[in-house]
C-alpha atoms as a PDB file:
ATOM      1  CA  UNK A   1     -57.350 -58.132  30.631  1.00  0.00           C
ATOM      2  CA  UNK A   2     -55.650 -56.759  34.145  1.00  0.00           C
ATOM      3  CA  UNK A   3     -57.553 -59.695  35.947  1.00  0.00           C
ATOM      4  CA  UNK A   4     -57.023 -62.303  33.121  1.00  0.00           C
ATOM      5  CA  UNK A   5     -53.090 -62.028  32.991  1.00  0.00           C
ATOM      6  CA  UNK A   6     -51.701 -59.564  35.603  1.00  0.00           C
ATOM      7  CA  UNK A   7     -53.731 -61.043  38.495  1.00  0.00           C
ATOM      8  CA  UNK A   8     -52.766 -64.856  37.966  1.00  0.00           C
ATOM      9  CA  UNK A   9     -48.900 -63.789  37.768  1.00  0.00           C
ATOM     10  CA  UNK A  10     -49.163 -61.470  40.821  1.00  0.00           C
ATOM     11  CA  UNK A  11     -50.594 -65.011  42.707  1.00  0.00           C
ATOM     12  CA  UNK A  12     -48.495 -67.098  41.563  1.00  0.00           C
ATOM     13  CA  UNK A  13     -45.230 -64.446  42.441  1.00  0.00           C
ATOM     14  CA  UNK A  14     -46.620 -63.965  45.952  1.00  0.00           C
ATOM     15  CA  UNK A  15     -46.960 -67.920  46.089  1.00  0.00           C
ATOM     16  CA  UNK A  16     -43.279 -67.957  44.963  1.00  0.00           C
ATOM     17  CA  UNK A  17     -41.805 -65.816  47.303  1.00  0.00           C
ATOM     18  CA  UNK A  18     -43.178 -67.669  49.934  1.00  0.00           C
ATOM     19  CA  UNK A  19     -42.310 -70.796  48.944  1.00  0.00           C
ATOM     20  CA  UNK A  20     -38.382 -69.499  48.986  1.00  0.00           C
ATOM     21  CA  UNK A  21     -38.957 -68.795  52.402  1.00  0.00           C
ATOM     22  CA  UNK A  22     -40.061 -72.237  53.170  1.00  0.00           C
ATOM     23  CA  UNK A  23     -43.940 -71.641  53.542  1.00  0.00           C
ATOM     24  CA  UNK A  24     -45.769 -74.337  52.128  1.00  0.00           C
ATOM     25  CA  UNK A  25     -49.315 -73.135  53.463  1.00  0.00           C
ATOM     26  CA  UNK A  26     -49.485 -70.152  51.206  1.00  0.00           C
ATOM     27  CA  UNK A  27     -52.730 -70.674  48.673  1.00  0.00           C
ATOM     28  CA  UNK A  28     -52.975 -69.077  45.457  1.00  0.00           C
ATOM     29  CA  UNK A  29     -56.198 -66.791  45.206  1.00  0.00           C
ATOM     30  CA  UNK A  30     -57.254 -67.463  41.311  1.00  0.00           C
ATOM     31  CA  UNK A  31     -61.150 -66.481  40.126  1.00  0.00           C
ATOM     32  CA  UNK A  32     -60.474 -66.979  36.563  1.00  0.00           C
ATOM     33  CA  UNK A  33     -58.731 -70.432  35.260  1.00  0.00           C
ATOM     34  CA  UNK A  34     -59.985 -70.455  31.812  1.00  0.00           C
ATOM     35  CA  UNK A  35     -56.913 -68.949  30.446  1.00  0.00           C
ATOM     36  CA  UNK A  36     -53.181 -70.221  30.201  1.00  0.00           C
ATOM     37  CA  UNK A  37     -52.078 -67.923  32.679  1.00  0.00           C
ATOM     38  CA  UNK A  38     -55.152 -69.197  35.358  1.00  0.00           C
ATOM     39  CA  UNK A  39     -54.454 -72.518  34.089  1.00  0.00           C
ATOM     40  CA  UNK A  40     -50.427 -72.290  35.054  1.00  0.00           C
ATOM     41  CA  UNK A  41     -51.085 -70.289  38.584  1.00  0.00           C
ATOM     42  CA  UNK A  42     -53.474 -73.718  39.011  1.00  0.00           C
ATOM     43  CA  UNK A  43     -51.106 -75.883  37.699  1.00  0.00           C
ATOM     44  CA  UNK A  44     -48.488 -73.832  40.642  1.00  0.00           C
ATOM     45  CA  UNK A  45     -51.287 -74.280  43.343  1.00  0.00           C
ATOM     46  CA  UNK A  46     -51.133 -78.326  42.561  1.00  0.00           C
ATOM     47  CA  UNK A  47     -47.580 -78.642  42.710  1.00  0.00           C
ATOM     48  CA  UNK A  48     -47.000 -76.830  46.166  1.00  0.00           C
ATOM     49  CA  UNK A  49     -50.115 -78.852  47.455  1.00  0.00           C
ATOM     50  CA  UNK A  50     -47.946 -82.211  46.228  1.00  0.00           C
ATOM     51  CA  UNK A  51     -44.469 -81.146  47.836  1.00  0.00           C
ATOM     52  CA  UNK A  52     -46.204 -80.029  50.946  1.00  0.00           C
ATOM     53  CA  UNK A  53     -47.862 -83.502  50.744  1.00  0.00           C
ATOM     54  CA  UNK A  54     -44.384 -84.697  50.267  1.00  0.00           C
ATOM     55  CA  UNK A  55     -42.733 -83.408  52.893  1.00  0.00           C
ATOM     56  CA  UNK A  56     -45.417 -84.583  55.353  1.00  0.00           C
ATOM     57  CA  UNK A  57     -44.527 -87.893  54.357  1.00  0.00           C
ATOM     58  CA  UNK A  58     -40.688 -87.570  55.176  1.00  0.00           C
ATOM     59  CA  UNK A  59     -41.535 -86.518  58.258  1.00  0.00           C
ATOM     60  CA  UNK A  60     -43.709 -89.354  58.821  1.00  0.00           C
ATOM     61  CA  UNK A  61     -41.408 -91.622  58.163  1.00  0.00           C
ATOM     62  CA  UNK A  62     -38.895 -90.152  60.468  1.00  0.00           C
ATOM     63  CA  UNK A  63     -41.078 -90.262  63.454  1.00  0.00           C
ATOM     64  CA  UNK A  64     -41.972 -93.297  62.656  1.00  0.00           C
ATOM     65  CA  UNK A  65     -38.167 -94.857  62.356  1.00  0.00           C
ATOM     66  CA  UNK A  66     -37.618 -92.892  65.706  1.00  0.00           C
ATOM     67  CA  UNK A  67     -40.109 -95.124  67.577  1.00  0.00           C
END
């Protein structure tokens, strides 16, 4: 049960804190998704994946308004 629930929420803390300090490259280490808990940490993993995807956009966009 330790590496069902505990695990997962341990990731997806680690993922948060890092996030707060602005790191978008931080990937969540989950074995086990089969469970709500994997399935959320996954869920967590997409959505930093998206902003970072997000944010590489923006700054896109600004370079490219620069030129």
């Amino acid at each position: 049960m330790y590496k069902a629930i505990v695990l997962p929420i341990k990731e997806v803390k680690k993922a948060l804190d890092a996030l707060s300090k602005g790191n978008l490259t931080y990937k969540i280490k989950i074995e086990d998704t089969r469970n709500e808990i994997g399935e959320i940490a996954q869920a967590f993993s997409t959505s930093i994946e998206k902003l970072k995807g997000m944010f590489l956009n923006i700054v896109e966009g600004t370079q490219r308004l620069r030129e």
